[in-house]
C-alpha atoms as a PDB file:
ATOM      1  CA  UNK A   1       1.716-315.787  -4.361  1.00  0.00           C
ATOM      2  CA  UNK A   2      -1.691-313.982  -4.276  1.00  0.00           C
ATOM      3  CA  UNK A   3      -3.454-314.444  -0.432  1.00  0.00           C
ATOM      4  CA  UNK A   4      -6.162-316.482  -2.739  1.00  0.00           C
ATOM      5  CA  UNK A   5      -3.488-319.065  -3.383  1.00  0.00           C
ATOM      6  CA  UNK A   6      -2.408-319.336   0.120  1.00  0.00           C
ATOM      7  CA  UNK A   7      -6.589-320.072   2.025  1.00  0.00           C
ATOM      8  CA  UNK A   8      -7.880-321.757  -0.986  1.00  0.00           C
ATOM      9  CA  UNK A   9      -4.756-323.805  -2.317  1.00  0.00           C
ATOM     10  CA  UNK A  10      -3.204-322.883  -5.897  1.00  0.00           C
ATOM     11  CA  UNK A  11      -5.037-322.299  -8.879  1.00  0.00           C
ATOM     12  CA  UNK A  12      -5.119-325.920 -11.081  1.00  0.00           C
ATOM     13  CA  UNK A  13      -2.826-324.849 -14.040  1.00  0.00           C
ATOM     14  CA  UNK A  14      -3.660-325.150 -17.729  1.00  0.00           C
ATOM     15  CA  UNK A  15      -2.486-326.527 -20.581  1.00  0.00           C
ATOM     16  CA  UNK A  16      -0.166-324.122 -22.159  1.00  0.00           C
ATOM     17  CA  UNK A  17      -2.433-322.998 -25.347  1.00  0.00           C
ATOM     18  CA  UNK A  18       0.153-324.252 -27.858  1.00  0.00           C
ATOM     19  CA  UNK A  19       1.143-326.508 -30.743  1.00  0.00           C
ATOM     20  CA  UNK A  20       3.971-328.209 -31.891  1.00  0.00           C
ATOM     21  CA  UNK A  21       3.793-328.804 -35.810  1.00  0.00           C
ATOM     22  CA  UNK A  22       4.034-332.366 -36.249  1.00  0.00           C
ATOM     23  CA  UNK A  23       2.935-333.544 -32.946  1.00  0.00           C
ATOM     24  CA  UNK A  24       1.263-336.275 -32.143  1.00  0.00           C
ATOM     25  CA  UNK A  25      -3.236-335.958 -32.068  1.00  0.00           C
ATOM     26  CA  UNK A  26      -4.268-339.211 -31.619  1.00  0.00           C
ATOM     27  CA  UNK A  27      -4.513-338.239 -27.673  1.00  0.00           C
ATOM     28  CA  UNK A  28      -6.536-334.925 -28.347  1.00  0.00           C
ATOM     29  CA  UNK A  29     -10.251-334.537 -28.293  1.00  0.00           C
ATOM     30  CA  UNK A  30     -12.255-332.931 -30.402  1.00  0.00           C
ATOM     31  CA  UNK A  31     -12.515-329.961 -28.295  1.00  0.00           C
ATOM     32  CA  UNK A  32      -8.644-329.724 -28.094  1.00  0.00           C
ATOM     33  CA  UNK A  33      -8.315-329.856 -31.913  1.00  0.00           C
ATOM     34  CA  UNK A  34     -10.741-327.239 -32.698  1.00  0.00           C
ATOM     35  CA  UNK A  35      -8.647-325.090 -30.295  1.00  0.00           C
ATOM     36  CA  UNK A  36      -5.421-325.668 -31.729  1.00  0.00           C
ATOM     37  CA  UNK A  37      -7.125-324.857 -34.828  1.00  0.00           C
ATOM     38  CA  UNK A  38      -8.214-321.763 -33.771  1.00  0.00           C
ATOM     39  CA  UNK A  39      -5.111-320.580 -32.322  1.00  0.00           C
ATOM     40  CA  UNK A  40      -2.997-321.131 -35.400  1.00  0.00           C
ATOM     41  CA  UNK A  41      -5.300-319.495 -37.459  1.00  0.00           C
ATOM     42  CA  UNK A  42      -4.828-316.840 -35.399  1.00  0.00           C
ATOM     43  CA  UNK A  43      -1.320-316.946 -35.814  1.00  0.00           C
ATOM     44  CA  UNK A  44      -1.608-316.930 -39.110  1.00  0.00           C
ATOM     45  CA  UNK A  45      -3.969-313.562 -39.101  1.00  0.00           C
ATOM     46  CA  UNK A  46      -1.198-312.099 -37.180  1.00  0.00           C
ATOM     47  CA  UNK A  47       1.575-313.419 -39.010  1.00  0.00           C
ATOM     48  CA  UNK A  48      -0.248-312.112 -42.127  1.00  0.00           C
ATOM     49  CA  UNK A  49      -0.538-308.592 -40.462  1.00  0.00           C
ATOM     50  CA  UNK A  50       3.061-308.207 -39.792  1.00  0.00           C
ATOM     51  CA  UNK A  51       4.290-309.787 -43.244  1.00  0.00           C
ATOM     52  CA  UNK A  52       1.633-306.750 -44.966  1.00  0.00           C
ATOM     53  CA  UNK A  53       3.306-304.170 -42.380  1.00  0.00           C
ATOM     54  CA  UNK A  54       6.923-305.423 -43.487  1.00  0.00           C
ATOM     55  CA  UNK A  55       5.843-304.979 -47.080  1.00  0.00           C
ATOM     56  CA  UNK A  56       4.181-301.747 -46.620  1.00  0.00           C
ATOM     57  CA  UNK A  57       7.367-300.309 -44.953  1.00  0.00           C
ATOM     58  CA  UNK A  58      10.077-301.820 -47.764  1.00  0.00           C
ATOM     59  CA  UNK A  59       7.070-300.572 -50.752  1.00  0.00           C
ATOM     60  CA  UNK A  60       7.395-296.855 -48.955  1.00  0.00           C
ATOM     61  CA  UNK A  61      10.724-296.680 -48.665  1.00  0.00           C
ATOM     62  CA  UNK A  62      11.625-297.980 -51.871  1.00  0.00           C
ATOM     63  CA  UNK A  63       9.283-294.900 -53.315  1.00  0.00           C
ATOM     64  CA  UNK A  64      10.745-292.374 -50.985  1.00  0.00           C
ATOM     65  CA  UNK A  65      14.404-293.760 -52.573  1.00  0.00           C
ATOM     66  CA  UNK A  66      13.183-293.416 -56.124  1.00  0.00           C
ATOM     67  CA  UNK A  67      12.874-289.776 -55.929  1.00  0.00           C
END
């Protein structure tokens, strides 16, 4: 606990920044949506990053194996 927490009282906590795939939205704003949004399409960039590294590593050593 940070000497902050202790004169001032404890930080309010956040959301967690996550989704569940088929939750329920009716209860999220606008705001909240365009956030969930943007963090799975940053998931996706990222998932997309390691699925191109995964590939890269099988294409090299499938050419180093030809040889």
């Amino acid at each position: 606990m940070a000497i902050e927490d202790d004169v001032f009282g404890a930080a309010p906590k956040k959301k967690p920044a996550a989704h569940e795939i088929g939750s329920d939205l009716s209860m999220l704003s606008e705001t909240e949506i365009e956030e969930r949004v943007a963090l799975l399409e940053a998931e996706i960039e990222r998932l997309k990053a390691a699925l191109a590294g995964k590939r890269a590593s099988r294409v090299a050593a499938e050419n180093f194996f030809k040889r």
